[in-house]
C-alpha atoms as a PDB file:
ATOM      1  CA  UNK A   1       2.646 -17.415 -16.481  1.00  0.00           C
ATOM      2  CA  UNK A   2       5.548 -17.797 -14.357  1.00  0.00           C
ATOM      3  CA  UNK A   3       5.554 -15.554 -11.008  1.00  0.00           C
ATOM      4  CA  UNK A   4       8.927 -13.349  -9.598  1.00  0.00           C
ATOM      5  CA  UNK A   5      10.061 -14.542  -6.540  1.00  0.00           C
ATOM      6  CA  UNK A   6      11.035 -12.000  -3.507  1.00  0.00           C
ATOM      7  CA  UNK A   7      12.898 -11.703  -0.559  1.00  0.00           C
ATOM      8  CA  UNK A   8      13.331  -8.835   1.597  1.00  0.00           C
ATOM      9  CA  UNK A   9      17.085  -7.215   1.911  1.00  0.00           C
ATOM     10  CA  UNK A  10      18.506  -4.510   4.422  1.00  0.00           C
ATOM     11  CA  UNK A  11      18.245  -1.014   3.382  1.00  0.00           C
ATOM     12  CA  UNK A  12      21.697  -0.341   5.306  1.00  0.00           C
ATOM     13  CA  UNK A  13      24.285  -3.845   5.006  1.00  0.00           C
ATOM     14  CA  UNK A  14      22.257  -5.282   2.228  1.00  0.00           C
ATOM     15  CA  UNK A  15      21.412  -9.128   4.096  1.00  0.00           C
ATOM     16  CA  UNK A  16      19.324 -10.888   1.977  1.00  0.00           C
ATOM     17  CA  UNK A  17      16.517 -12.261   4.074  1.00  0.00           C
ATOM     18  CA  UNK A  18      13.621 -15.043   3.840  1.00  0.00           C
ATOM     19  CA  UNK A  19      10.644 -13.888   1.815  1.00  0.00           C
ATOM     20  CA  UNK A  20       7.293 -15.371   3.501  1.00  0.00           C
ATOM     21  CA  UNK A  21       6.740 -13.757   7.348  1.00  0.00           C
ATOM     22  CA  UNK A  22       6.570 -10.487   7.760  1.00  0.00           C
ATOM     23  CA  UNK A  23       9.506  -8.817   8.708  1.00  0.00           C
ATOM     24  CA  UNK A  24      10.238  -5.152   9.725  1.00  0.00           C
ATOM     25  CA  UNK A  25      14.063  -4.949  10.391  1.00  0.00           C
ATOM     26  CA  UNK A  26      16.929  -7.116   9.393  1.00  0.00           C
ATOM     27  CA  UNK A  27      17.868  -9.915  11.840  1.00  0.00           C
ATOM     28  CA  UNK A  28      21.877  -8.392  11.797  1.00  0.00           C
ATOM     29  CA  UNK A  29      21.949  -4.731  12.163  1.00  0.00           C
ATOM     30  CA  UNK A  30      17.763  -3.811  12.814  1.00  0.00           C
ATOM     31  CA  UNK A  31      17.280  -1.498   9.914  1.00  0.00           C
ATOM     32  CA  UNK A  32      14.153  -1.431   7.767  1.00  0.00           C
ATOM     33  CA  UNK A  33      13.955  -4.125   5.052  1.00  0.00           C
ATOM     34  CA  UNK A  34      12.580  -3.316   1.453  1.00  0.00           C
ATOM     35  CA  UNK A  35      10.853  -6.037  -0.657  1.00  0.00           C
ATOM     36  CA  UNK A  36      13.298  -7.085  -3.824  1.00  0.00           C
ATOM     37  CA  UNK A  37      12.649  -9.568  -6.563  1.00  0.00           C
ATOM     38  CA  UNK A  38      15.160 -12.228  -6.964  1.00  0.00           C
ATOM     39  CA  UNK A  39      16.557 -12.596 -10.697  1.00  0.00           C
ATOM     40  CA  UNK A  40      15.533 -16.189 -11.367  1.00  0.00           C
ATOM     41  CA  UNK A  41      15.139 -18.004 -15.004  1.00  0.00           C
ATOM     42  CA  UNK A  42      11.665 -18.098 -14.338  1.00  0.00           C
ATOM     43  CA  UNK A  43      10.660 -14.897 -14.055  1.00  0.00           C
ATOM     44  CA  UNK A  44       8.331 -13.875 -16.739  1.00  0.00           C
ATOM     45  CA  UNK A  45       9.638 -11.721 -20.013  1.00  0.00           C
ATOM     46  CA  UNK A  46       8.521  -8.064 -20.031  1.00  0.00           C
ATOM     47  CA  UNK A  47       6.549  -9.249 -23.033  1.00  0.00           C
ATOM     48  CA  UNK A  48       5.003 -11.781 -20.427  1.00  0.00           C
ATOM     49  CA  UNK A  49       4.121  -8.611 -17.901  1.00  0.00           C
ATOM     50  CA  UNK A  50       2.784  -6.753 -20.637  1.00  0.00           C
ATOM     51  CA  UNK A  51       0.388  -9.514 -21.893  1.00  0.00           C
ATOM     52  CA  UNK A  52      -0.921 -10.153 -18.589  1.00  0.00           C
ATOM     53  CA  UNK A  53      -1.497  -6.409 -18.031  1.00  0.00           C
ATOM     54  CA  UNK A  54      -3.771  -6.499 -21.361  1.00  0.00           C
ATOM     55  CA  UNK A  55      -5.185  -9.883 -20.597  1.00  0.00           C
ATOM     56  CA  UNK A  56      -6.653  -8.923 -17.362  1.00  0.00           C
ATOM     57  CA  UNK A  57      -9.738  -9.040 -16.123  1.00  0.00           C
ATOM     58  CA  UNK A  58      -8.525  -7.392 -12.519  1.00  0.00           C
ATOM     59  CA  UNK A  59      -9.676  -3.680 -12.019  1.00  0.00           C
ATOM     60  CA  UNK A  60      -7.250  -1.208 -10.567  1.00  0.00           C
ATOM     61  CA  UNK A  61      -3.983  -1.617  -9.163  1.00  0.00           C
ATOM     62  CA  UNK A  62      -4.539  -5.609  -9.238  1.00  0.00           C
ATOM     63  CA  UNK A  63      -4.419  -5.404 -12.812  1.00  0.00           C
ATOM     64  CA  UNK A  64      -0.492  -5.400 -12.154  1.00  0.00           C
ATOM     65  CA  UNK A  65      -0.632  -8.319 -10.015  1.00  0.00           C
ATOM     66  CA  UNK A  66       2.251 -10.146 -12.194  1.00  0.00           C
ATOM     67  CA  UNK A  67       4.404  -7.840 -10.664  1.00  0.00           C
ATOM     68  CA  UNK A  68       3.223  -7.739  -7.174  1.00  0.00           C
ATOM     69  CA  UNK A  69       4.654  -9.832  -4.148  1.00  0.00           C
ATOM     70  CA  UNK A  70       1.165 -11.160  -3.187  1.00  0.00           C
ATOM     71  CA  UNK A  71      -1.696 -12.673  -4.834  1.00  0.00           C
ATOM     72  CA  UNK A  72      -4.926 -10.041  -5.950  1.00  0.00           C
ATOM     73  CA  UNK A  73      -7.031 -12.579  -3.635  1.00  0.00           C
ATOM     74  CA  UNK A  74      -5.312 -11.382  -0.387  1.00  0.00           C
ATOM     75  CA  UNK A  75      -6.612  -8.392  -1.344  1.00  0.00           C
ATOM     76  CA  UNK A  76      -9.826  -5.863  -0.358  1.00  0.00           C
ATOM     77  CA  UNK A  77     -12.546  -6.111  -2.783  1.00  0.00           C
ATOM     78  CA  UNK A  78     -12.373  -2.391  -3.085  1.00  0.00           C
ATOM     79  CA  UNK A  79     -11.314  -0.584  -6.776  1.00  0.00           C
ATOM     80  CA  UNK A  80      -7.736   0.987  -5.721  1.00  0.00           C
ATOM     81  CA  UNK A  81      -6.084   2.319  -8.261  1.00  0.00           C
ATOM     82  CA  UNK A  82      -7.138   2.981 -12.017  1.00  0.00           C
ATOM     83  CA  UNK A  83      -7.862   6.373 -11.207  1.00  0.00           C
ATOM     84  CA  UNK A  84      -8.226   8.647 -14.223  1.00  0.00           C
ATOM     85  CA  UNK A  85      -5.557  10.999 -16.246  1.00  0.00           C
ATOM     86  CA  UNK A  86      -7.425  14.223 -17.009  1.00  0.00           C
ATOM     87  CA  UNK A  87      -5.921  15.750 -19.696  1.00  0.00           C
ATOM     88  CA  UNK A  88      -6.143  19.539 -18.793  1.00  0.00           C
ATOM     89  CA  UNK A  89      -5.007  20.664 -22.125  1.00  0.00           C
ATOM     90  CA  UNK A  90      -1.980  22.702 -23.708  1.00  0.00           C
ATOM     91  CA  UNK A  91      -0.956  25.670 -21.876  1.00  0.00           C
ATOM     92  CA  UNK A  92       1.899  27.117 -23.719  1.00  0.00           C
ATOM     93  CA  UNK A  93       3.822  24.365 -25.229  1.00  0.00           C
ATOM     94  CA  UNK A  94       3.049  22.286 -22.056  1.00  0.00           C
ATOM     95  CA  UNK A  95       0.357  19.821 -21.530  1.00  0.00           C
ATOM     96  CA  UNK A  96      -0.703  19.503 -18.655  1.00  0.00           C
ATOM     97  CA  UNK A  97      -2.559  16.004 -16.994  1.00  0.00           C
ATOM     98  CA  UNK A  98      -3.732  15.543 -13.359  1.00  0.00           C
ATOM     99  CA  UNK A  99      -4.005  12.086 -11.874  1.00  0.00           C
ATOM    100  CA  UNK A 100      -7.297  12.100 -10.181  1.00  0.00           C
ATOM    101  CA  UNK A 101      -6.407   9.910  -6.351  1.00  0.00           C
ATOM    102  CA  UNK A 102      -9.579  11.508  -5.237  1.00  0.00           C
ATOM    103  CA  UNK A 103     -11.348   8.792  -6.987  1.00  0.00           C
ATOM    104  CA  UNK A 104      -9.437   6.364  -4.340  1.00  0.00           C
ATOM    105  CA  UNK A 105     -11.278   4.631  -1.417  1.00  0.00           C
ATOM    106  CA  UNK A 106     -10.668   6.862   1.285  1.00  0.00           C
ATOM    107  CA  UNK A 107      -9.675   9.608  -1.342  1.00  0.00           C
ATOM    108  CA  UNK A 108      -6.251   9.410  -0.888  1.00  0.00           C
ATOM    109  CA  UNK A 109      -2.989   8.344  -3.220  1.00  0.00           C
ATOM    110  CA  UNK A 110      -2.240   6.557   0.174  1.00  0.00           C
ATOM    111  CA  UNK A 111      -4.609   3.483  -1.063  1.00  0.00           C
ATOM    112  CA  UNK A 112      -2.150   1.882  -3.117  1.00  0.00           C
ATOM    113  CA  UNK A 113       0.188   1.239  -1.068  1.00  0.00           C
ATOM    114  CA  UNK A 114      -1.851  -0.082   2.196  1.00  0.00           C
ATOM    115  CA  UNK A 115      -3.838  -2.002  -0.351  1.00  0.00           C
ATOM    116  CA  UNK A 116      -0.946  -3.957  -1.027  1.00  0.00           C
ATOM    117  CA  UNK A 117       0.541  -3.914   2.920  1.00  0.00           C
ATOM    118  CA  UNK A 118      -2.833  -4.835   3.714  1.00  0.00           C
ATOM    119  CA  UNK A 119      -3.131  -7.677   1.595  1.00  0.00           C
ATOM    120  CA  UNK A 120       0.590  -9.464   2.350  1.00  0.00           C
ATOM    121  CA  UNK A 121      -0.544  -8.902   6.059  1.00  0.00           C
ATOM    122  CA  UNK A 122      -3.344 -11.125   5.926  1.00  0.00           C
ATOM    123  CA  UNK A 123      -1.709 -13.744   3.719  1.00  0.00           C
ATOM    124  CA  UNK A 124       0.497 -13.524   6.606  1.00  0.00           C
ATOM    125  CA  UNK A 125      -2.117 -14.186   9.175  1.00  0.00           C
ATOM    126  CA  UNK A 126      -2.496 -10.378  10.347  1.00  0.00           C
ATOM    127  CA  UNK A 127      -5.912  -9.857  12.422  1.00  0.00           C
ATOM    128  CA  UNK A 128      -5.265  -5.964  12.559  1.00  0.00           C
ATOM    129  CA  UNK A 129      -3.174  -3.109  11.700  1.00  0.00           C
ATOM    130  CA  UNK A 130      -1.654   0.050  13.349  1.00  0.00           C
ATOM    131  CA  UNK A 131      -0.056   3.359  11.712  1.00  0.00           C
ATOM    132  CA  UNK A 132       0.797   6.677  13.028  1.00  0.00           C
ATOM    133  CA  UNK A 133      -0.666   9.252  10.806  1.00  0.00           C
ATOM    134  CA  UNK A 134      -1.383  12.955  10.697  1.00  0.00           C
ATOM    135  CA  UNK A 135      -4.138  12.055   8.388  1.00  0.00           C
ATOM    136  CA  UNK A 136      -4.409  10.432   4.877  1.00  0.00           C
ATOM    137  CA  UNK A 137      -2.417   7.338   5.652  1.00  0.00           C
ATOM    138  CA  UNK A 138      -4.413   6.649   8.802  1.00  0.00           C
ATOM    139  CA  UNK A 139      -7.676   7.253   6.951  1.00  0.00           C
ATOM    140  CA  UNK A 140      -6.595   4.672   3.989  1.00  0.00           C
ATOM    141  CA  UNK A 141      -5.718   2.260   6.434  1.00  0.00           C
ATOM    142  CA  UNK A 142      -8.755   2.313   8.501  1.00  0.00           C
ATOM    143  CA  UNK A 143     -10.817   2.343   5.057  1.00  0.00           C
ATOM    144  CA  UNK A 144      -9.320  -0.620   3.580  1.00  0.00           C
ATOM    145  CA  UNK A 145      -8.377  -2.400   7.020  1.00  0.00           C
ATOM    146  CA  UNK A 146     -12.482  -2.503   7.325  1.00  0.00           C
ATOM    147  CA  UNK A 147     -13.040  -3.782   3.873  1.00  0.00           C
ATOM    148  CA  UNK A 148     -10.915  -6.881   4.696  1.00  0.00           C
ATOM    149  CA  UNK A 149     -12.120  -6.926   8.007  1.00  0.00           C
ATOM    150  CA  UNK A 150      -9.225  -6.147  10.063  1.00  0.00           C
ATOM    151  CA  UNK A 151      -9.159  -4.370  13.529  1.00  0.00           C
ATOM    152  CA  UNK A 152      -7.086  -0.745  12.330  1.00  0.00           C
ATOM    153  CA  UNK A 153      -5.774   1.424  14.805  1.00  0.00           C
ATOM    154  CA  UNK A 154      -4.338   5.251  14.275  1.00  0.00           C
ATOM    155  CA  UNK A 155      -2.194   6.724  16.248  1.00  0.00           C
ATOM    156  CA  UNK A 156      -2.550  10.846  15.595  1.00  0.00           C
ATOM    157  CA  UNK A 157      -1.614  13.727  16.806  1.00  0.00           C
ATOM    158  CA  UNK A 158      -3.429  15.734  18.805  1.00  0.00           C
ATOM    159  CA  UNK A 159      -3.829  18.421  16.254  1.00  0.00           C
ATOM    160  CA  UNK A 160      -5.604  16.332  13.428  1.00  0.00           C
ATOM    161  CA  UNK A 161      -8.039  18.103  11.807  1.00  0.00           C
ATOM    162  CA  UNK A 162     -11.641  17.362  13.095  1.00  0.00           C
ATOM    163  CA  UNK A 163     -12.839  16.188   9.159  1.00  0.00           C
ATOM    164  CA  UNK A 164     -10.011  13.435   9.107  1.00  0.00           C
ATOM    165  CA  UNK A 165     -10.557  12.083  12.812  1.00  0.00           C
ATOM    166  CA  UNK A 166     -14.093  11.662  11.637  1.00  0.00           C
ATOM    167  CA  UNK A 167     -13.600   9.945   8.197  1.00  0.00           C
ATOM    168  CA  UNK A 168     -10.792   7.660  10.126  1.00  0.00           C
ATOM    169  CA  UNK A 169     -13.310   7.223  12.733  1.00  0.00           C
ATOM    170  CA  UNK A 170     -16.230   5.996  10.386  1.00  0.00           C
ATOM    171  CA  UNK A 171     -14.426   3.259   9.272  1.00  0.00           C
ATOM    172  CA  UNK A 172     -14.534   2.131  12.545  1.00  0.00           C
ATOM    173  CA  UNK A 173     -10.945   2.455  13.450  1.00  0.00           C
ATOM    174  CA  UNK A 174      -9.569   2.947  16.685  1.00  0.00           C
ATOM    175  CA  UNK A 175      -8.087   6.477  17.540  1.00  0.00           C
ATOM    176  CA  UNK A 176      -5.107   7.244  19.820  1.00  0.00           C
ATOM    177  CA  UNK A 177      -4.596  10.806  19.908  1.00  0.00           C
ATOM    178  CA  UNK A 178      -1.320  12.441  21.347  1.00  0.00           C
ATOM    179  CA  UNK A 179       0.286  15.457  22.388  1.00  0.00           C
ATOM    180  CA  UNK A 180       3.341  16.810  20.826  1.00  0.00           C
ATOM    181  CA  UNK A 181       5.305  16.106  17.387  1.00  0.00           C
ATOM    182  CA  UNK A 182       4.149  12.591  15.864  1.00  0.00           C
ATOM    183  CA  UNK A 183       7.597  11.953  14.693  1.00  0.00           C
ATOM    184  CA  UNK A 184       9.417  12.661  17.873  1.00  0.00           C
ATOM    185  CA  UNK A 185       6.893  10.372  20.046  1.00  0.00           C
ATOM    186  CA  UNK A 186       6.851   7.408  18.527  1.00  0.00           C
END
């Protein structure tokens, strides 16, 4: 099946810019960059997506690797993703399902997405990773940084709860703790 192409554009004056290195700001005005897919002719069909979906032998969140800007091999070898709906039942008129993240790596929803960040970074030649955190997203990183064998480092604040430190800390992750509001010191 065909693949999308993609090319990163700036959140703020919308300059398209090269797909392939990683890139954090855009090379005019230094905003953040998102990830787009470029309309092309060949892109797959949804009916192409949706066969590939049902024709795959991937587990997880790799399952919907026709519509992800890197290849499931860059990825962990971890199951992210394809975490169950519980279906809790009808409570007056409503029913009510929970999405179960806890099933996740590290536990967290947070998996997904540094799955994927994880995985263009080593296509792109990434040794190691760093996040500032108050908890979760540090944890998911340093869990699936180790399963690819990256170097992870999380930078927290200084009033992280004790349990997290120690789950971010098993992974084997390097901890920088500091004083003060997360947001305003970095």
């Amino acid at each position: 099946m065909p693949s999308f192409s993609y090319r990163y554009t700036c959140v703020r004056c919308a300059t398209p810019q090269t797909w392939g290195t990683i890139r954090y700001r855009c090379h005019v005005c230094g905003q953040n960059l998102r990830i787009q897919r470029k309309a092309n002719a060949d892109a797959p069909s949804a009916m192409d997506v949706v066969t590939a979906f049902q024709e795959s032998e991937s587990e997880g969140m790799w399952r919907y690797g026709a519509l992800l800007p890197v290849e499931a091999h860059w990825g962990s070898r971890l199951r992210v993703g394809g975490t169950p709906l519980i279906d809790c039942g009808d409570d007056g008129g409503v029913r009510l399902r929970i999405k179960d993240e806890a099933r996740n790596p590290s536990g967290s929803l947070k998996d997904r997405a540094t799955e994927l960040v994880l995985a263009v970074a080593k296509r792109g030649g990434c040794k190691g990773a760093v996040t500032a955190s108050t908890g979760n997203a540090g944890a998911s990183l340093a869990c699936i940084a180790a399963a690819q064998a990256m170097a992870a480092t999380v930078v927290v604040p200084a009033s992280t709860p004790l349990a997290k430190l120690a789950q971010i800390r098993a992974y084997g992750a390097n901890v920088c703790e500091i004083g003060g509001d997360l947001r305003r010191r970095l």
